[in-house]
PDB file of N, CA and C in Angstrom:
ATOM      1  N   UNK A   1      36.316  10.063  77.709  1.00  0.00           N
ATOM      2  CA  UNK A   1      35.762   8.724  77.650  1.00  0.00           C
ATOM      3  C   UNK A   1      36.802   7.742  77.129  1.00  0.00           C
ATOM      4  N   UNK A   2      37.678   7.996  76.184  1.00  0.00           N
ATOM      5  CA  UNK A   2      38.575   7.237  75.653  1.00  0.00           C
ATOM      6  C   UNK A   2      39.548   7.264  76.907  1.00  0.00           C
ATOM      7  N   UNK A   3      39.860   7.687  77.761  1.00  0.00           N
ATOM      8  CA  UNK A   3      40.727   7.113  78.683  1.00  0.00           C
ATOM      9  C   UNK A   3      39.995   6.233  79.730  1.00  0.00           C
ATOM     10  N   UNK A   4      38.702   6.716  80.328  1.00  0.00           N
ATOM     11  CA  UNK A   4      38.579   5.599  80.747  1.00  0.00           C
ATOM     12  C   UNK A   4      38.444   4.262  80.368  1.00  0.00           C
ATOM     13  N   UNK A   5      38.243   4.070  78.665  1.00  0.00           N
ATOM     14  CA  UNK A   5      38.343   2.562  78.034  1.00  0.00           C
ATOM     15  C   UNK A   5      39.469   2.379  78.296  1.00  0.00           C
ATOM     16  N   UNK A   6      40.810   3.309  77.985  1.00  0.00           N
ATOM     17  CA  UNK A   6      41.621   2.535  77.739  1.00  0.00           C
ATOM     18  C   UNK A   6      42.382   2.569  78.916  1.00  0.00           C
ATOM     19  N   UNK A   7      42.377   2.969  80.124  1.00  0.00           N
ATOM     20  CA  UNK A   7      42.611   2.519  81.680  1.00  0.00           C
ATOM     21  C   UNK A   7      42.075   1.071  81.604  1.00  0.00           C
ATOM     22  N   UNK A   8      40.458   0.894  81.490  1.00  0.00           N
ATOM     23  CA  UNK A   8      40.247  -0.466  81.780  1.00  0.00           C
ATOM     24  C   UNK A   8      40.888  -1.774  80.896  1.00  0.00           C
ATOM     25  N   UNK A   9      41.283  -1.403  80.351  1.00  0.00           N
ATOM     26  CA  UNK A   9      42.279  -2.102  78.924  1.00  0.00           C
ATOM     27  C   UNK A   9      43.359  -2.597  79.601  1.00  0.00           C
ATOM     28  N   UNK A  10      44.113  -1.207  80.102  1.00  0.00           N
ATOM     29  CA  UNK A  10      45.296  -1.834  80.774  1.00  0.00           C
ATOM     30  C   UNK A  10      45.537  -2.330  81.824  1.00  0.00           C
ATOM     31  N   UNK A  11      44.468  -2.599  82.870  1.00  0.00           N
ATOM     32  CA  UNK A  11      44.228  -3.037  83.968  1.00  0.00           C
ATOM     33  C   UNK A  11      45.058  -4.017  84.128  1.00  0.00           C
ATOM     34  N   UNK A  12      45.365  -4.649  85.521  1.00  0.00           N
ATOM     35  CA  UNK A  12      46.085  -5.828  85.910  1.00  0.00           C
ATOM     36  C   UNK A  12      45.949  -6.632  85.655  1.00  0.00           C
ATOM     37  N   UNK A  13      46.984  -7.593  85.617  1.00  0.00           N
ATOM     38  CA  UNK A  13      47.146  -9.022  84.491  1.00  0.00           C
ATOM     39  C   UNK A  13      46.171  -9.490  85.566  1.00  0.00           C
ATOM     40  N   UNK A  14      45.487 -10.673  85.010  1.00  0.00           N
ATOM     41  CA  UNK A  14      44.923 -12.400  85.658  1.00  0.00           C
ATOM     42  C   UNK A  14      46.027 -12.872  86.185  1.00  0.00           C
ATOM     43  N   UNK A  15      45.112 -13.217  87.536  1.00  0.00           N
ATOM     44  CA  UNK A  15      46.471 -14.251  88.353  1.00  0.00           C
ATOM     45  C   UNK A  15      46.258 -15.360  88.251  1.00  0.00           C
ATOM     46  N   UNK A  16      47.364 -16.166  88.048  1.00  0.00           N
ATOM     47  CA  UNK A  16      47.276 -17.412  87.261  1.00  0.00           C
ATOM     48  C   UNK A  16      48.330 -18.159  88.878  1.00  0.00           C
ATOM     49  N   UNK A  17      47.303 -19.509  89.436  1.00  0.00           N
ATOM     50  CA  UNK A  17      47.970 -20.010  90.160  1.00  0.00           C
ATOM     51  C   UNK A  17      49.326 -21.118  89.546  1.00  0.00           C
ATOM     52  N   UNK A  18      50.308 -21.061  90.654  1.00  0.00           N
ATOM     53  CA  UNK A  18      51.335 -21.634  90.806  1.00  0.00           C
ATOM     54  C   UNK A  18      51.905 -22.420  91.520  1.00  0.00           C
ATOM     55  N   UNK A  19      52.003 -24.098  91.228  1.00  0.00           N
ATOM     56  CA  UNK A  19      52.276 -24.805  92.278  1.00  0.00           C
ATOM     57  C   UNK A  19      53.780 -24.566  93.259  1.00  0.00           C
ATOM     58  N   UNK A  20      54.111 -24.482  94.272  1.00  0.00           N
ATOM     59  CA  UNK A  20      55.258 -23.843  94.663  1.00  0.00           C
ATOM     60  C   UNK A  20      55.584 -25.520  95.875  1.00  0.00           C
ATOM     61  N   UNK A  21      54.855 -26.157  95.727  1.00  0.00           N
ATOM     62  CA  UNK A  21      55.331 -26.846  97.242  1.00  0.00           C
ATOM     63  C   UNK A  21      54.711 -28.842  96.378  1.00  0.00           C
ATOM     64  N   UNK A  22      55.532 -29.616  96.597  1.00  0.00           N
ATOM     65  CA  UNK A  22      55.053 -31.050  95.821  1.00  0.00           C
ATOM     66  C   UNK A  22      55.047 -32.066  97.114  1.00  0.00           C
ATOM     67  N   UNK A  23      54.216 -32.054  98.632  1.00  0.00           N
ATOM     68  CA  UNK A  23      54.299 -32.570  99.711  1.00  0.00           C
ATOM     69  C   UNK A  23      53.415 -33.744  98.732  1.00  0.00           C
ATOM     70  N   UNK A  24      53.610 -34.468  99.805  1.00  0.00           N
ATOM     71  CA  UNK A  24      53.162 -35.700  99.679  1.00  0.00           C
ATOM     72  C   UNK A  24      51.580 -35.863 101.022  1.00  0.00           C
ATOM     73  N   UNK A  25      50.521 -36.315 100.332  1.00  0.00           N
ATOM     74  CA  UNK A  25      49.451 -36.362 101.637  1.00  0.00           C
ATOM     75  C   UNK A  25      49.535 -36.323 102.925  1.00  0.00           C
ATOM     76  N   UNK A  26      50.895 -37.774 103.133  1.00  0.00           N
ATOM     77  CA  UNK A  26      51.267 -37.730 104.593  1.00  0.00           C
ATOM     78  C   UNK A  26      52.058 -36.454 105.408  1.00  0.00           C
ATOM     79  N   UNK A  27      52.181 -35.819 104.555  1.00  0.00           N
ATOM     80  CA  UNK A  27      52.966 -34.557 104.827  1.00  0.00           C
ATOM     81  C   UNK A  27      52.557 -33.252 104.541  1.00  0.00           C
ATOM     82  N   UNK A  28      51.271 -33.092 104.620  1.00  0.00           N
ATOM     83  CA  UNK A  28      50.264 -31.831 103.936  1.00  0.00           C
ATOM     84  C   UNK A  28      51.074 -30.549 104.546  1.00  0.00           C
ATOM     85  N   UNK A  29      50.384 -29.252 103.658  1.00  0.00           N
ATOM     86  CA  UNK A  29      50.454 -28.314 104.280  1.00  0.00           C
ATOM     87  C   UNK A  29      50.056 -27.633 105.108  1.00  0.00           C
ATOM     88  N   UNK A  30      49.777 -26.846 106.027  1.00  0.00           N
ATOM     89  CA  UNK A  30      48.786 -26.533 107.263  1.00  0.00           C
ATOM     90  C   UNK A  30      49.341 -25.309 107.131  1.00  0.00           C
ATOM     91  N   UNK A  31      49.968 -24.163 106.698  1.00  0.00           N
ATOM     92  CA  UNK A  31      49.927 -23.044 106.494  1.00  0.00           C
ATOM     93  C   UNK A  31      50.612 -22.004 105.509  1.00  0.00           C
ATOM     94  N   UNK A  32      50.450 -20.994 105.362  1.00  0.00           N
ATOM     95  CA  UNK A  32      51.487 -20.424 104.142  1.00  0.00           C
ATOM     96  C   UNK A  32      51.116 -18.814 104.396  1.00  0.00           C
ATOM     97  N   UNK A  33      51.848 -18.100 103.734  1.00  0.00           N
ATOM     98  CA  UNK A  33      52.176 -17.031 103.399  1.00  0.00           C
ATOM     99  C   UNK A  33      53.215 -16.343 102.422  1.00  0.00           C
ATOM    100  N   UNK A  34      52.572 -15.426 101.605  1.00  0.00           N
ATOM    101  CA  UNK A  34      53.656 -14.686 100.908  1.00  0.00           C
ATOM    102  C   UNK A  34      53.924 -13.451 101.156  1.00  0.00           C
ATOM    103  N   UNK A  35      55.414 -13.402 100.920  1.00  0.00           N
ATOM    104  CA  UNK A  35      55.843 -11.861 101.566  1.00  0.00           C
ATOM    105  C   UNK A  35      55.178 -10.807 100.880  1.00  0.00           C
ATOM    106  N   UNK A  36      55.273  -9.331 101.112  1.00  0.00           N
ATOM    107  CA  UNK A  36      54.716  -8.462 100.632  1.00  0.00           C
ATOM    108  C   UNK A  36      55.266  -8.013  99.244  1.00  0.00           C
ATOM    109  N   UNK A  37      56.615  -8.198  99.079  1.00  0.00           N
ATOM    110  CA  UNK A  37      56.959  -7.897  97.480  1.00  0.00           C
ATOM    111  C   UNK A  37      56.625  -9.160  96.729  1.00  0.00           C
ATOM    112  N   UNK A  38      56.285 -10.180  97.075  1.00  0.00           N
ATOM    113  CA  UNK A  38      55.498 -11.805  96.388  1.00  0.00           C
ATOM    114  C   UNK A  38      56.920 -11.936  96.021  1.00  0.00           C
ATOM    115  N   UNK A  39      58.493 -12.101  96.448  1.00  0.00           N
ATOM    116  CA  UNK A  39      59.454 -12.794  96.449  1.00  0.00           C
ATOM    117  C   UNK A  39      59.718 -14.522  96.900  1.00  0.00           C
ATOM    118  N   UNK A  40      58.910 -14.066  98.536  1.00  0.00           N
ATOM    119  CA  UNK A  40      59.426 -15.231  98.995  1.00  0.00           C
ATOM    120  C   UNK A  40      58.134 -15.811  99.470  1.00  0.00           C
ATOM    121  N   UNK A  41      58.003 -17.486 100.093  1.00  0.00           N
ATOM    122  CA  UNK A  41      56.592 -17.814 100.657  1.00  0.00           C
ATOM    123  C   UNK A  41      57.099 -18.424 101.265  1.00  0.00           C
ATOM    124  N   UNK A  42      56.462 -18.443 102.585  1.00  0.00           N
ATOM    125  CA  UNK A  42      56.504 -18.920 103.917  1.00  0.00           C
ATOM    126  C   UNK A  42      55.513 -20.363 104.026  1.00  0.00           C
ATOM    127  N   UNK A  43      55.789 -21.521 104.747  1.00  0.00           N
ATOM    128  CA  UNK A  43      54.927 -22.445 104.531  1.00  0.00           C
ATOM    129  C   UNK A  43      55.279 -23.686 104.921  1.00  0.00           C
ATOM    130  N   UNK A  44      54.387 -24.155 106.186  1.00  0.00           N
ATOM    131  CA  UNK A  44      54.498 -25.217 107.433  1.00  0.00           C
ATOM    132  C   UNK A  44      54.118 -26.066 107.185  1.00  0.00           C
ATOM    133  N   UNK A  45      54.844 -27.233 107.315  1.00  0.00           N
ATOM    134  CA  UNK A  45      54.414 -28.544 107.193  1.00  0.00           C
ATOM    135  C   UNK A  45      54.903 -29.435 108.280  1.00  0.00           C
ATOM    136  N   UNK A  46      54.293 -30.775 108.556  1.00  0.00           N
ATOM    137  CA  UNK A  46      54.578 -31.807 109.574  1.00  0.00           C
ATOM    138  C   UNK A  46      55.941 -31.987 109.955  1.00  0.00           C
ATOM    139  N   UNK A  47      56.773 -31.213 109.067  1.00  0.00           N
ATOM    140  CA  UNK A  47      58.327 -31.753 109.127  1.00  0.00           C
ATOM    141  C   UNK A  47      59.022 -30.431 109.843  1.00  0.00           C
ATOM    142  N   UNK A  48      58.361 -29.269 109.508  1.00  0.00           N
ATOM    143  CA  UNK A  48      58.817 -27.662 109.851  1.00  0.00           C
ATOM    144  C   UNK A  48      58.668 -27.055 109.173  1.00  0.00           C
ATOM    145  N   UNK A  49      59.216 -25.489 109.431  1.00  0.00           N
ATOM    146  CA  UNK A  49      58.719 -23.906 108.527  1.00  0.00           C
ATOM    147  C   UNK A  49      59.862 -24.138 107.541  1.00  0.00           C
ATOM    148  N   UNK A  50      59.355 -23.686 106.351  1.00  0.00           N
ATOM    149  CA  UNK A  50      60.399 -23.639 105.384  1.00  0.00           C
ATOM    150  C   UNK A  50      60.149 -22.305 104.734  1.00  0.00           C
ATOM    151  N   UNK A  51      61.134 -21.543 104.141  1.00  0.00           N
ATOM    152  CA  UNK A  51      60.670 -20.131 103.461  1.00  0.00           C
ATOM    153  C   UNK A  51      61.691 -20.506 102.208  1.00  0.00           C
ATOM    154  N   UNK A  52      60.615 -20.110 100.684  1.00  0.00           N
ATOM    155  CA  UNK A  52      61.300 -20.117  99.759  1.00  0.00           C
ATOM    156  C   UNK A  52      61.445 -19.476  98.647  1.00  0.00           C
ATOM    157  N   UNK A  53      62.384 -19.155  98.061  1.00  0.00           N
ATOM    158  CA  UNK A  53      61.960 -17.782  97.287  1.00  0.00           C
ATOM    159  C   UNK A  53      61.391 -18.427  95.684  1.00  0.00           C
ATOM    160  N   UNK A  54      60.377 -17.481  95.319  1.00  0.00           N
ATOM    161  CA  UNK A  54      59.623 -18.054  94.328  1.00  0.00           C
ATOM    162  C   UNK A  54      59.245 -17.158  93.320  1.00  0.00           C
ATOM    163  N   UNK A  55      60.159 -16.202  93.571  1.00  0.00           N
ATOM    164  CA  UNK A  55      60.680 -14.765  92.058  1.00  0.00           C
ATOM    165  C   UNK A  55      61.708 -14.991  91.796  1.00  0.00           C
ATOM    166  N   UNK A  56      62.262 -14.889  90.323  1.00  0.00           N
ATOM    167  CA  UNK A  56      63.315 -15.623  89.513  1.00  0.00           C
ATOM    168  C   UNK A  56      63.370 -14.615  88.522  1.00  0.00           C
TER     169      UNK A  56
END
């Protein structure tokens, strides 16, 4: 019993959002994606695709 408390203890952090992109209205976003290791994010706007890395 004491391991399953303390499994649920150590469970995965809270994901805490992160602004990654500062468009302006006239220039919204219309799509996104993040890669599978959450390095880089993919993400289309009125102007074109831009990919940027957002692990440091």
């Amino acid at each position: 019993m004491a391991w399953l408390v303390e499994r649920r203890a150590s469970g995965p952090g809270l994901l805490v959002p992160v602004q990654v992109t500062a468009n302006p209205v006239e220039d919204y976003v219309d799509g996104g994606a993040v890669s599978p290791d959450g390095k880089y994010i993919a993400y289309l706007d009125q102007t074109g695709l831009y990919v940027r890395t957002i692990a440091s």
